[in-house]
Protein backbone atom coordinates (compact mmCIF):
# COMPACT_ATOMS: atom_id res chain seq x y z
CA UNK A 1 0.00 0.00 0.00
CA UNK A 2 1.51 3.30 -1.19
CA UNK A 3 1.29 6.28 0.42
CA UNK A 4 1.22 10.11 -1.76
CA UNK A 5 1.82 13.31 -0.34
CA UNK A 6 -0.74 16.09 -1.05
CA UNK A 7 0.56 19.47 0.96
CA UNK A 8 -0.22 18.22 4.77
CA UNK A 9 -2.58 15.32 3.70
CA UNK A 10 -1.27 12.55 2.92
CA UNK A 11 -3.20 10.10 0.53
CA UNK A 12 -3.33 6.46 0.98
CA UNK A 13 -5.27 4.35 -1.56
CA UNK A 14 -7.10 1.36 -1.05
CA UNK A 15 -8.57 -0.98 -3.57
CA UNK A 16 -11.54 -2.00 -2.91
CA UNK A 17 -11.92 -4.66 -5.26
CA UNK A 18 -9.98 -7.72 -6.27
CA UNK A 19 -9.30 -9.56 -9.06
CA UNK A 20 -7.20 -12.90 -10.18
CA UNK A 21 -4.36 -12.55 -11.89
CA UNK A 22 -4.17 -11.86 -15.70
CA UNK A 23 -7.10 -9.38 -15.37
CA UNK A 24 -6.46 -6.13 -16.46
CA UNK A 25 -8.62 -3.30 -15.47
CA UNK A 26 -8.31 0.44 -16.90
CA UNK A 27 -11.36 2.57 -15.77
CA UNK A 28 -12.21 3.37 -12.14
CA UNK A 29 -13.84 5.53 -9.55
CA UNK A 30 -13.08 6.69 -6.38
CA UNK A 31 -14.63 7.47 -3.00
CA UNK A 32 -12.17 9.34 -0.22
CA UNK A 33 -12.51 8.83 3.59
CA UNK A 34 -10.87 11.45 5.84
CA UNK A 35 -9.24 10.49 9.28
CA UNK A 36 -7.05 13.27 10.89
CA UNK A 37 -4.24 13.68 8.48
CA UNK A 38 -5.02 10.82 6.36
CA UNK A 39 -7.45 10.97 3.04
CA UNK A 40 -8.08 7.24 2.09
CA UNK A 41 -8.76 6.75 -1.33
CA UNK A 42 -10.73 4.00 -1.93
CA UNK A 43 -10.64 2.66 -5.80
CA UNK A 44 -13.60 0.26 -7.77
CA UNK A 45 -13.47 -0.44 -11.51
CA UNK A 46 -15.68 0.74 -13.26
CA UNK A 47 -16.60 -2.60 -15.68
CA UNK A 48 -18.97 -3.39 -18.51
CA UNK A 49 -20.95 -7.20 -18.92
CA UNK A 50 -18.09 -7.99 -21.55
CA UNK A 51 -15.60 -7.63 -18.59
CA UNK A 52 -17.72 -9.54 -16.21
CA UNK A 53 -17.68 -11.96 -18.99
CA UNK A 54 -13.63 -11.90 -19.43
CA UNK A 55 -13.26 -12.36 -15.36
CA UNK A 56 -15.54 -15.30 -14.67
CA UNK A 57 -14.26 -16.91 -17.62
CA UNK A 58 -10.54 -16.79 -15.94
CA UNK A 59 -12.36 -17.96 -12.99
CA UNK A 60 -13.49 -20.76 -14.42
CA UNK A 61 -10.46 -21.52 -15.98
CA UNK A 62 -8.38 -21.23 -12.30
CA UNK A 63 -10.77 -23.21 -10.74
CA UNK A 64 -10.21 -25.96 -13.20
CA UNK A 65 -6.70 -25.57 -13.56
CA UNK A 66 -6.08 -25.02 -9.71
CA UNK A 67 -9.00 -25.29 -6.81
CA UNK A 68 -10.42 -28.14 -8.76
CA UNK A 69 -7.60 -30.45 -7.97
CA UNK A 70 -7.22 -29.63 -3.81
CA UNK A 71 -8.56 -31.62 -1.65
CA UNK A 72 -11.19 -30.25 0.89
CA UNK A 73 -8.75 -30.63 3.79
CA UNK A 74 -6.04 -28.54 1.93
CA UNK A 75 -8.64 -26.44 1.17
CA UNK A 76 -10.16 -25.95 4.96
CA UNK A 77 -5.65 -25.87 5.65
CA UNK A 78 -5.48 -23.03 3.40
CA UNK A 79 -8.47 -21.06 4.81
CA UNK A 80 -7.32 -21.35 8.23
CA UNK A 81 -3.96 -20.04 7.37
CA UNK A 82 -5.03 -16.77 5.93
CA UNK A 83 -7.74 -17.05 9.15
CA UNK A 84 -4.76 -16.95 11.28
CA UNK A 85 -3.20 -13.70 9.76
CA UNK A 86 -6.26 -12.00 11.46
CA UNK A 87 -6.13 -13.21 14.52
CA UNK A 88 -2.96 -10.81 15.36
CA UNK A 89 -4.12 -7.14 16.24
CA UNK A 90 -1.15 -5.67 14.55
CA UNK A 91 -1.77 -7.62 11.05
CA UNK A 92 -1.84 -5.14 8.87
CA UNK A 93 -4.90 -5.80 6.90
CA UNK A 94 -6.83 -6.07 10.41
CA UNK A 95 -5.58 -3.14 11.41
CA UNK A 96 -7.08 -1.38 8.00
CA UNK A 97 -9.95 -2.95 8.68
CA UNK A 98 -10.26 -1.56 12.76
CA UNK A 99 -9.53 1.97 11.11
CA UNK A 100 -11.82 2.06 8.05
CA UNK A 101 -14.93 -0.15 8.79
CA UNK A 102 -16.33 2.33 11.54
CA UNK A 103 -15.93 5.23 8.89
CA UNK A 104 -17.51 3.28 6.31
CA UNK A 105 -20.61 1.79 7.68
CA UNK A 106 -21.26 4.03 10.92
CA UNK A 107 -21.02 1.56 13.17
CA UNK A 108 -19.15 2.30 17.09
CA UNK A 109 -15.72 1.41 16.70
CA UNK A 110 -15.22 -1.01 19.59
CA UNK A 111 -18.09 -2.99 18.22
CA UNK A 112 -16.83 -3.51 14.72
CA UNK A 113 -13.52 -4.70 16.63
CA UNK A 114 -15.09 -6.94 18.80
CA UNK A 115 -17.58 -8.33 16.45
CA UNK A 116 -14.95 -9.02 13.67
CA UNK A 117 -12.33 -10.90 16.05
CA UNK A 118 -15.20 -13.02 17.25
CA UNK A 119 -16.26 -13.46 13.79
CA UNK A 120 -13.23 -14.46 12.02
CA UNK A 121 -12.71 -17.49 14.59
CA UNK A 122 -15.68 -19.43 12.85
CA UNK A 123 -13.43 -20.10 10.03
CA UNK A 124 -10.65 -21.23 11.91
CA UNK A 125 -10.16 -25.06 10.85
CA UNK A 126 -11.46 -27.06 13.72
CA UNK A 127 -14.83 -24.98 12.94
CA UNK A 128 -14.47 -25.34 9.47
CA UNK A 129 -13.78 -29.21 10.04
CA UNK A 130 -17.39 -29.75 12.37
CA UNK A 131 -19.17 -27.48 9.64
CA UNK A 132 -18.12 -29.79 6.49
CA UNK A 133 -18.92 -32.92 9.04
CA UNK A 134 -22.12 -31.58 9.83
CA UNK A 135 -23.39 -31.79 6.28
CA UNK A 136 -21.38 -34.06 4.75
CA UNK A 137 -21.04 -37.58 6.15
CA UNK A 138 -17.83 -38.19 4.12
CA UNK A 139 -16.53 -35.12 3.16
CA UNK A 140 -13.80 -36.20 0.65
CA UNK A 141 -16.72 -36.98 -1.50
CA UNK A 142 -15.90 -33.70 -3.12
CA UNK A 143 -12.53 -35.43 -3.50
CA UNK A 144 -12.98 -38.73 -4.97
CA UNK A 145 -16.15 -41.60 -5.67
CA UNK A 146 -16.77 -43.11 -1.83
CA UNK A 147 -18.92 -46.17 -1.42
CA UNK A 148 -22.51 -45.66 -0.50
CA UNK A 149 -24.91 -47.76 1.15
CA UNK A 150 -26.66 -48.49 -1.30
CA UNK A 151 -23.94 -50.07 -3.25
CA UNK A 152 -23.26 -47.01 -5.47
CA UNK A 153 -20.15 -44.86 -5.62
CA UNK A 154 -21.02 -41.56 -5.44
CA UNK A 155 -18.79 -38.13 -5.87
CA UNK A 156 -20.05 -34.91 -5.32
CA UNK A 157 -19.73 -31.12 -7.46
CA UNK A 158 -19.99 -27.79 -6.70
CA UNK A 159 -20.17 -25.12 -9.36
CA UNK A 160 -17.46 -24.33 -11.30
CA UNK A 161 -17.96 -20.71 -11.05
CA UNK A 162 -21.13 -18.73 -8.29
CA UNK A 163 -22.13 -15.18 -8.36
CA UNK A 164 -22.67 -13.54 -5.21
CA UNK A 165 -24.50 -10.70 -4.22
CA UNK A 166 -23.60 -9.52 -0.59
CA UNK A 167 -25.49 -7.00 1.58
CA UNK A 168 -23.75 -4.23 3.04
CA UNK A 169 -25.27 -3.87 6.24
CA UNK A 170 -23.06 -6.20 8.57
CA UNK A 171 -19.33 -6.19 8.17
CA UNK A 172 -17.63 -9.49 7.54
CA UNK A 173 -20.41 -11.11 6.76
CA UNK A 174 -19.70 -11.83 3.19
CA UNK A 175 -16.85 -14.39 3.54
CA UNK A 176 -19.32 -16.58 4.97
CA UNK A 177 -21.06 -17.46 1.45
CA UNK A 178 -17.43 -16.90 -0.14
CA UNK A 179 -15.82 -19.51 1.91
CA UNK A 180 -18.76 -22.39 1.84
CA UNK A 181 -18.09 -21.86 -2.14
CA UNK A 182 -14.23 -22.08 -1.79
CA UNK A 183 -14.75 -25.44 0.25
CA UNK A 184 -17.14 -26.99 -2.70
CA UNK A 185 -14.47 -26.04 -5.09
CA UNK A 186 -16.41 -23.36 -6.36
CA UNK A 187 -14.42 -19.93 -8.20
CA UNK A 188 -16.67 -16.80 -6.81
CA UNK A 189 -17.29 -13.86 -8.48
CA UNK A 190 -18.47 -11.22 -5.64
CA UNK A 191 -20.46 -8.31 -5.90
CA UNK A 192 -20.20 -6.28 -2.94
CA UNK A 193 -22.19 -3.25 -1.42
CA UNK A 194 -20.71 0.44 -1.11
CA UNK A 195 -21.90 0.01 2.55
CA UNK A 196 -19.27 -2.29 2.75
CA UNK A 197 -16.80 -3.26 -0.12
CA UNK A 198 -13.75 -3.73 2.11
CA UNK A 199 -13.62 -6.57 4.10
CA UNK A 200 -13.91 -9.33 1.66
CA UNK A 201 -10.83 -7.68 -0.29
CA UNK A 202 -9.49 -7.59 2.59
CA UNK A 203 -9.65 -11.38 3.29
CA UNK A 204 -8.64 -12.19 -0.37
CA UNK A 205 -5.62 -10.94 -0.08
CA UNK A 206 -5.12 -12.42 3.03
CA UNK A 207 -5.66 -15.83 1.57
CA UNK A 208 -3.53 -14.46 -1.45
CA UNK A 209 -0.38 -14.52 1.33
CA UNK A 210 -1.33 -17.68 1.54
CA UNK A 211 -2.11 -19.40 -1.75
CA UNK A 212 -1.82 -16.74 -5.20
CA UNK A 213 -3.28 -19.69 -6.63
CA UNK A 214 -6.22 -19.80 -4.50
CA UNK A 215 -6.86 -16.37 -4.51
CA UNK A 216 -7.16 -15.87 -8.14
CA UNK A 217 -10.40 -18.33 -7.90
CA UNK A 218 -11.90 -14.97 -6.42
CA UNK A 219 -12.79 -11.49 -7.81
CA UNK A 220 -14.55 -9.21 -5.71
CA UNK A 221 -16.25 -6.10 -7.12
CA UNK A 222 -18.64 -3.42 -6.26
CA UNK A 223 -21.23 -1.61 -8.51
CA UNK A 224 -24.72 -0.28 -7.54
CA UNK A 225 -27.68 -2.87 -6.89
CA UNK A 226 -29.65 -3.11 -10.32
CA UNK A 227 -27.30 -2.11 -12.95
CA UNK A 228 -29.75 -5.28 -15.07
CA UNK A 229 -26.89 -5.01 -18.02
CA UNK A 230 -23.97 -5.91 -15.47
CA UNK A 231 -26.20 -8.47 -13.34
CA UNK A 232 -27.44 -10.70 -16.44
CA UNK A 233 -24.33 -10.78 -17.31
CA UNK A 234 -23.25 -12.23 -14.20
CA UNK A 235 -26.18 -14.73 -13.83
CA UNK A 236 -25.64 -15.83 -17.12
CA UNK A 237 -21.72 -16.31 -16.86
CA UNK A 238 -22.03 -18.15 -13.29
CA UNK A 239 -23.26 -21.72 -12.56
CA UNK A 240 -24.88 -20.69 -9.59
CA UNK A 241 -26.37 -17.29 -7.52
CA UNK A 242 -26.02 -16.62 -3.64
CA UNK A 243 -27.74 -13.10 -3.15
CA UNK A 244 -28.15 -11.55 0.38
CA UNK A 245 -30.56 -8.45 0.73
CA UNK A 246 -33.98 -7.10 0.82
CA UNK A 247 -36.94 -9.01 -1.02
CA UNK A 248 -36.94 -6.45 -3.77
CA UNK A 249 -32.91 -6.88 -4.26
CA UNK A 250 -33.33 -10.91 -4.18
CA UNK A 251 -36.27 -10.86 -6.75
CA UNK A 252 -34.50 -8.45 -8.79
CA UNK A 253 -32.17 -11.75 -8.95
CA UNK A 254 -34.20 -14.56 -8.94
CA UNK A 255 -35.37 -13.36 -12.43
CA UNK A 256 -32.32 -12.87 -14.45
CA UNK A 257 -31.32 -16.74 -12.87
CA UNK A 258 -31.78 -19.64 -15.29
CA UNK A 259 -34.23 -22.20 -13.81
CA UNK A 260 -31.76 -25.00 -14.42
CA UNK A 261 -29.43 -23.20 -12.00
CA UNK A 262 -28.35 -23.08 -8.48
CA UNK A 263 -30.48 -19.94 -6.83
CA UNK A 264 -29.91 -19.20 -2.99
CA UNK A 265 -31.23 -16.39 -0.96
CA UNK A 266 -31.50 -14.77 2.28
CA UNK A 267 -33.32 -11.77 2.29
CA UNK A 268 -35.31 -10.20 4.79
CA UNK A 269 -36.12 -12.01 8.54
CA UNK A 270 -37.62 -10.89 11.73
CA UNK A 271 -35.71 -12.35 14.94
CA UNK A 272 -37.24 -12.46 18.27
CA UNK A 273 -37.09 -13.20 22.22
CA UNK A 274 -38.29 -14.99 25.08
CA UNK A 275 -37.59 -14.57 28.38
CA UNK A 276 -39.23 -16.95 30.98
CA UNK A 277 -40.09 -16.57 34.52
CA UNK A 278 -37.23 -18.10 35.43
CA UNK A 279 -34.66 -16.36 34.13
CA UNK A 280 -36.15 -12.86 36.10
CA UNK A 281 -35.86 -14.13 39.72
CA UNK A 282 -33.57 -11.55 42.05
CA UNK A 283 -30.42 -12.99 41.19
CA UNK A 284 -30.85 -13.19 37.72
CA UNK A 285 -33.05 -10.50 36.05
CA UNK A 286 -29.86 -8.18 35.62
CA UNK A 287 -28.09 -10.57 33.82
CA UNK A 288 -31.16 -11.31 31.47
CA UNK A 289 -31.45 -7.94 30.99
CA UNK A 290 -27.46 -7.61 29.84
CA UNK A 291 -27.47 -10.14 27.63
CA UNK A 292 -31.11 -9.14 25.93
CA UNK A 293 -29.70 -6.07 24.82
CA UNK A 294 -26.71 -7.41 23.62
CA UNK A 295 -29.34 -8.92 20.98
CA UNK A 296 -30.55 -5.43 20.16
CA UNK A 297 -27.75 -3.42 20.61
CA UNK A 298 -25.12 -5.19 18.52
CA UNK A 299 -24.79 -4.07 14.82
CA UNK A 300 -27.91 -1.48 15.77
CA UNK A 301 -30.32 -4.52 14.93
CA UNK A 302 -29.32 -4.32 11.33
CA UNK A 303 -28.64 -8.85 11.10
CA UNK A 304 -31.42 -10.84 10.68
CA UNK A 305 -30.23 -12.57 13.91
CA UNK A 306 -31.27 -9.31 15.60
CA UNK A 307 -34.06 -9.82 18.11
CA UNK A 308 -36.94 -7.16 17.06
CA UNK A 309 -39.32 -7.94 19.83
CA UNK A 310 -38.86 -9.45 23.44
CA UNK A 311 -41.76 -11.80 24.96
CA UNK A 312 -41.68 -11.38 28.73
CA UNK A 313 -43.44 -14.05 30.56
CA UNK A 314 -45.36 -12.97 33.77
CA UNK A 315 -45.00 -14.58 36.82
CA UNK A 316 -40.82 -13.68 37.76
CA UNK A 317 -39.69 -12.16 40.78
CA UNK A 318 -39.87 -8.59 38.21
CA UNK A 319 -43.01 -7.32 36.26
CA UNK A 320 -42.76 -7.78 31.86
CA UNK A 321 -43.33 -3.40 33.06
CA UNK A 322 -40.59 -3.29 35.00
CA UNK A 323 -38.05 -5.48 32.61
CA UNK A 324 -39.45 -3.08 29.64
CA UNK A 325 -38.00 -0.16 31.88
CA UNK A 326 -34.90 -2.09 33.17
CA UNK A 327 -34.48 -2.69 29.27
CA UNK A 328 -34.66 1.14 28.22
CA UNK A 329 -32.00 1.76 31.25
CA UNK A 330 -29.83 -0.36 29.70
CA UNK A 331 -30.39 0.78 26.16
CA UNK A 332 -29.23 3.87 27.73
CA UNK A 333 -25.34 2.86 29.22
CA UNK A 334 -25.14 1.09 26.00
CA UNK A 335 -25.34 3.97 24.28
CA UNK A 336 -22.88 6.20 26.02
CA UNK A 337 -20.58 2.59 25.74
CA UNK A 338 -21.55 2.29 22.14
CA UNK A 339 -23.47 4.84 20.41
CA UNK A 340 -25.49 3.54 17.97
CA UNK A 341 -24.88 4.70 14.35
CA UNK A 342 -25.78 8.12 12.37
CA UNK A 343 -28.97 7.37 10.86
CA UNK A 344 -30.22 8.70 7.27
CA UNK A 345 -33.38 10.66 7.23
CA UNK A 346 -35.41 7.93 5.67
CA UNK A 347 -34.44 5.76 8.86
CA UNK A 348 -34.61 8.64 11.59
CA UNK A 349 -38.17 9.41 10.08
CA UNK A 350 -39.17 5.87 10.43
CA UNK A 351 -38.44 5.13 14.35
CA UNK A 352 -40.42 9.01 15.04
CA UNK A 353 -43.01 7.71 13.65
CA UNK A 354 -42.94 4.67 15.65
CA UNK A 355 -42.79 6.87 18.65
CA UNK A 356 -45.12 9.09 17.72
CA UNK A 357 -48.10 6.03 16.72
CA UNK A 358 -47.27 4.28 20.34
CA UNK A 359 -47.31 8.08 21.97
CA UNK A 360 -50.41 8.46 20.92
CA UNK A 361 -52.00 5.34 21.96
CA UNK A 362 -50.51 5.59 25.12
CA UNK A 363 -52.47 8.55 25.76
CA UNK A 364 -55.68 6.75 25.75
CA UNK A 365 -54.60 3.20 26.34
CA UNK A 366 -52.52 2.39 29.90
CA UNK A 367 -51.73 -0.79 28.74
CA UNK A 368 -48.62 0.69 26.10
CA UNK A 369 -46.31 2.43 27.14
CA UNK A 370 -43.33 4.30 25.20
CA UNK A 371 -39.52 4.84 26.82
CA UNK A 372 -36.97 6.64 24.61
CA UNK A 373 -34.09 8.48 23.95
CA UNK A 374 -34.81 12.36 24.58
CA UNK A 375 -34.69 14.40 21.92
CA UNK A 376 -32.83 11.81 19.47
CA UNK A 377 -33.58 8.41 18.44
CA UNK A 378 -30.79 6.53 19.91
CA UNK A 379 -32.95 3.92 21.43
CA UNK A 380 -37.14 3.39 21.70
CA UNK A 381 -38.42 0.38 23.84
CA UNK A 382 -42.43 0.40 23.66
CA UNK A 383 -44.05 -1.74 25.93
CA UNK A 384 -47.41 -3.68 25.60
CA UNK A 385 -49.51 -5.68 28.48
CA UNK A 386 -51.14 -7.61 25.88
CA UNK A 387 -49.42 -10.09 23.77
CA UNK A 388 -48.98 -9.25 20.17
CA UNK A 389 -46.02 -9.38 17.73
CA UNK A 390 -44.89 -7.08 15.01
CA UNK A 391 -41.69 -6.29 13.42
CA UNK A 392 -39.34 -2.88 13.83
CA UNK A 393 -37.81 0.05 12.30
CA UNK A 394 -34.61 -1.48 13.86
CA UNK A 395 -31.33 0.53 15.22
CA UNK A 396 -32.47 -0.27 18.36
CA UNK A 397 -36.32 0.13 18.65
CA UNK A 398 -37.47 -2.94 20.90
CA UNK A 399 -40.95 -4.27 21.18
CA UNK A 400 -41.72 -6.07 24.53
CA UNK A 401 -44.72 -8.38 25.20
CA UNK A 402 -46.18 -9.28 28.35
CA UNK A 403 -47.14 -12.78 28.05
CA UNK A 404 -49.22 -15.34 30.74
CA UNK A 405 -47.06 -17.71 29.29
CA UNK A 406 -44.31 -18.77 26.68
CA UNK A 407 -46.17 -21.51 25.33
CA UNK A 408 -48.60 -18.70 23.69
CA UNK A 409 -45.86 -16.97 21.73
CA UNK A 410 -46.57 -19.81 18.75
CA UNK A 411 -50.38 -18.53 18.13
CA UNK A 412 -49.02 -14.72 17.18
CA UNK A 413 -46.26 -15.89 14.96
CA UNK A 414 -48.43 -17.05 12.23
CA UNK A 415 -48.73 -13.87 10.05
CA UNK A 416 -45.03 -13.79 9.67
CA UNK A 417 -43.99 -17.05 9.32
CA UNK A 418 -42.40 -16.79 6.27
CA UNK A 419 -40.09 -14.04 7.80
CA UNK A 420 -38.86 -15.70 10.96
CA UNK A 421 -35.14 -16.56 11.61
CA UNK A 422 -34.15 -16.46 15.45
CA UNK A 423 -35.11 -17.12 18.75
CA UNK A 424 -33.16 -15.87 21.79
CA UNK A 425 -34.28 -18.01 24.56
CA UNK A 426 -33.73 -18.12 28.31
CA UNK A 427 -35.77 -20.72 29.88
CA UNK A 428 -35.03 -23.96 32.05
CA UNK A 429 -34.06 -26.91 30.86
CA UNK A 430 -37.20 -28.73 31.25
CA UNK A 431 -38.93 -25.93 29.24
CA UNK A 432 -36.20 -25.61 26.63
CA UNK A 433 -36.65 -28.63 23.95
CA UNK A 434 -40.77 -28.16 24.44
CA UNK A 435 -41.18 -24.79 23.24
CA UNK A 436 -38.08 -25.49 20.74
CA UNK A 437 -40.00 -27.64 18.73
CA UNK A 438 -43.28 -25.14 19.08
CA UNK A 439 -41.00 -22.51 17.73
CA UNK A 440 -40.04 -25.09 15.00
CA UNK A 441 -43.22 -25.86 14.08
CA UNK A 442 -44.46 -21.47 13.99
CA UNK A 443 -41.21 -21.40 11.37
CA UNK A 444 -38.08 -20.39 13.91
CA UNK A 445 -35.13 -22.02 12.46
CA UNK A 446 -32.35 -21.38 14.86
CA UNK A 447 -32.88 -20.88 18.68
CA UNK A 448 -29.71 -19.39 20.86
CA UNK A 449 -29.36 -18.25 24.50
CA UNK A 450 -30.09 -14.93 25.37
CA UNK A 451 -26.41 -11.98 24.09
CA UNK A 452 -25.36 -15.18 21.21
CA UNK A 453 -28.51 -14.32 18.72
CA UNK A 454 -26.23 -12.32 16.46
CA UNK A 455 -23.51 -14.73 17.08
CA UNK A 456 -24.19 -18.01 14.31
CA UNK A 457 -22.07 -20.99 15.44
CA UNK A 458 -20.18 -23.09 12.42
CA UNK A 459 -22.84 -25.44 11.52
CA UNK A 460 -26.50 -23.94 11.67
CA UNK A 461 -28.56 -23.95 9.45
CA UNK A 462 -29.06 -20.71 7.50
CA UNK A 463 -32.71 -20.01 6.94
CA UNK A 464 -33.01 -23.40 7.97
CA UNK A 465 -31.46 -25.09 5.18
CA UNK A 466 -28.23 -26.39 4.34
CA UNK A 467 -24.94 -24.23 3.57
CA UNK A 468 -22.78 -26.75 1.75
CA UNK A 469 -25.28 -29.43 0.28
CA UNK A 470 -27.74 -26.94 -1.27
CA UNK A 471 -24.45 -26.06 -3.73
CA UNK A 472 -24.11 -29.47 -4.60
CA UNK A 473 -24.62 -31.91 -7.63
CA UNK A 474 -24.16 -35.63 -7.18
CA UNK A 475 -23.21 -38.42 -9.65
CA UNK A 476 -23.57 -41.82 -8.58
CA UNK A 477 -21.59 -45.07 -10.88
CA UNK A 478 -24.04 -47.55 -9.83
CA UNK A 479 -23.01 -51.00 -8.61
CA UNK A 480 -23.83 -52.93 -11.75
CA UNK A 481 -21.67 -50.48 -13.47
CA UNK A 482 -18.67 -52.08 -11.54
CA UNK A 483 -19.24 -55.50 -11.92
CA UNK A 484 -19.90 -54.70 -15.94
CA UNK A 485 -16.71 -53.71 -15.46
CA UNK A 486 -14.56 -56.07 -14.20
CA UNK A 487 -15.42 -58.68 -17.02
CA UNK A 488 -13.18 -56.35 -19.38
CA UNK A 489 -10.17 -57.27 -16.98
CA UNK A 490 -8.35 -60.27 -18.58
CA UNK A 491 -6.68 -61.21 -15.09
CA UNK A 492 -10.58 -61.83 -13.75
CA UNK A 493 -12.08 -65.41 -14.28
């Protein structure tokens, strides 16, 4: 990285994309962040279908020539190598990364540091190693034919080449799709979000320390969401589509994808929590409280994982009232810890009017009540006596329900079914796999304690489905094949 003088300032750029080797790119943009002294220049091509064309076709080419031919274990090796790099607080790209990501997205400094070094550990290869095993019962089948049960031997493919379209709104995020494509043998062509183009260029060169050869199965771009001419041309070039966003952004997709292609999506999902009885007796209701605001706080709600609303089950040694008001105290510390994020007007506008809807209820109707931020909107809780469940304007606008009882929550889920993702639960053990399946049944797909919601482990099941398997293609040479076989072999009798 060099570094130009300008008068006092000095200039540092940054590319924000990547590209393999033996790409040559000539037009580009710029967008400058100032901190102190330092103007950092961050450059994005500026490309045209034919060059999306001309890089997945090298992709496809390195991955045949190069990630092809690994093994999944050298693979998962090679990953947890450039994993490592990150795990030192003075490697240079994680420093970058410390210095830049809180200027870029908004988000408090200490969290993005925090969140990112917990983050980056998933990939590490013992996690990498129980995520394969989780889905795959032999994972060199991505290496070789392995016998089956059934008498078959049976090898598995990924896609040669897969087009993903990353959401800007939680950093690090996108080298979770990038790596399950890497360990399928899959090149990726990434399209990242201005929100956040720099950590997954950050990574690939990272990895590029690592393995040149690996890295070049990567290229990592941004341009704005819904430039059609740029997108078909990437669905079309690509064996395969990951997109992460809003409904509108993943049907946008869905439409330029081939039917006889791989299509996965995760667009938009409420999260939610329960708190039992329980977990609010004198010695723990603090703690509860702590850790439920972690699952609000964190990221400013922005993940899927985020809870939205908090059921409160009557009954503890503190009212659902008092745990709403406990909850808005906390909301408060966290925010002179770790402010919450400039909002645009669009989103400032939409958590007033929140305020202003429950306001006015409250006025006639003692069972809501509204406590917030004054005169910002750093943090709204609004709390309800009767049970009920709707979504939120997010950065850290909290419903909370009072509810007789937990076992209830299932009956107002229904409505938004399609939308759930998470469950932060804190209930005892007896309670726990009972309402788990309940939860299962209203559409939840992942439950976690209380403070882990926006914390995935290696393994789960994103939007309840699989990570590695839904990428895959099987071919199976039938037993019959074999013995058909061996009659060709002159040493056989």
């Amino acid at each position: 990285m060099k570094r130009a003088v300008m008068g006092t300032i000095k200039v540092i750029p940054v590319d924000i994309f990547k590209m393999p080797r033996g790409i040559t790119l000539t037009n580009f943009g710029y967008q400058t962040i100032t901190i102190g002294q330092l103007d950092y220049s961050l450059r994005f091509p500026i490309v045209t279908p034919d060059a999306i064309v001309e890089i997945n076709d090298r992709l496809r080419h390195n991955q045949a020539a190069y990630l092809s031919h690994l093994t999944v274990a050298e693979i998962i090796s090679k990953i947890d190598q450039a994993v490592n790099l990150w795990t030192h607080p003075d490697y240079p790209q994680r420093r970058l990364a410390m210095k830049l990501l809180p200027q870029i997205t908004g988000y408090n400094a200490e969290t993005v540091e925090l969140e990112i070094k917990r983050f980056i550990r998933v990939f590490r290869k013992k996690e990498l190693m129980r995520f394969v095993d989780s889905e795959l019962d032999q994972p060199e089948i991505l290496d070789d034919f392995h016998p089956q049960k059934s008498g078959s031997m049976t090898k598995a493919f990924g896609p040669e080449t897969t087009f993903h379209v990353f959401s800007g709104n939680i950093p690090g995020l996108q080298i979770w799709s990038l790596i399950m494509a890497t360990i399928v043998k899959s090149a990726s062509l990434g399209k990242t979000s201005m929100s956040e183009p720099l950590f997954p260029v950050l990574f690939a060169q990272s990895l590029a320390e690592v393995s040149p050869e690996l890295a070049d199965c990567l290229a990592i771009l941004p341009w704005k969401g819904g430039t059609m001419n740029l997108e078909e041309a990437a669905t079309s070039a690509t064996d395969a589509a990951i997109v992460y966003g809003s409904d509108k952004a993943v049907d946008a997709i869905k439409e330029l994808v081939p039917k006889s292609k791989i299509f996965l999506h995760y667009g938009y999902k409420i999260s939610f929590s329960m708190i039992g009885r329980e977990a609010l007796t004198p010695e723990y209701y603090l703690q509860t409280v702590k850790q439920a605001i972690e699952d609000v706080a964190v990221y400013d709600q922005q993940s899927c994982l985020s809870a939205q609303t908090i059921f409160v089950e009557k009954g503890g040694s503190t009212s659902p009232l008092n745990v709403a008001k406990l909850l808005a105290s906390e909301l408060a510390n966290y925010q002179l810890k770790r402010p919450r994020a400039e909002l645009t007007n669009e989103q400032a506008a939409a958590v007033v009017r929140l305020r202003n809807d429950y306001q006015l209820k409250a006025l006639n109707d003692s069972d809501v009540q509204v406590f917030a931020s004054d005169g910002n909107t750093d943090w709204t809780v609004v709390y309800h006596a009767h049970p009920g469940f709707v979504n939120s304007p997010l950065n850290r606008t909290i419903h909370v329900y009072a509810i007789d009882e937990l076992e209830q929550v299932p009956e107002y889920l229904q409505p938004f079914k399609q939308y759930l993702q998470s469950c932060g639960l804190a209930v005892k053990a007896t309670r726990l796999f009972s309402l788990a399946n309940q939860l299962g049944r209203a559409g939840i797909d992942r439950i976690s304690a209380l403070g882990e919601m926006t914390r995935a482990k290696p393994g789960w099941h994103h939007d309840g489905h699989f990570n590695l398997l839904d990428l895959l293609r099987f071919i199976d040479v039938e037993q019959n094949t074999e013995r058909a076989a061996e009659k060709f072999d002159p040493d056989v009798e």
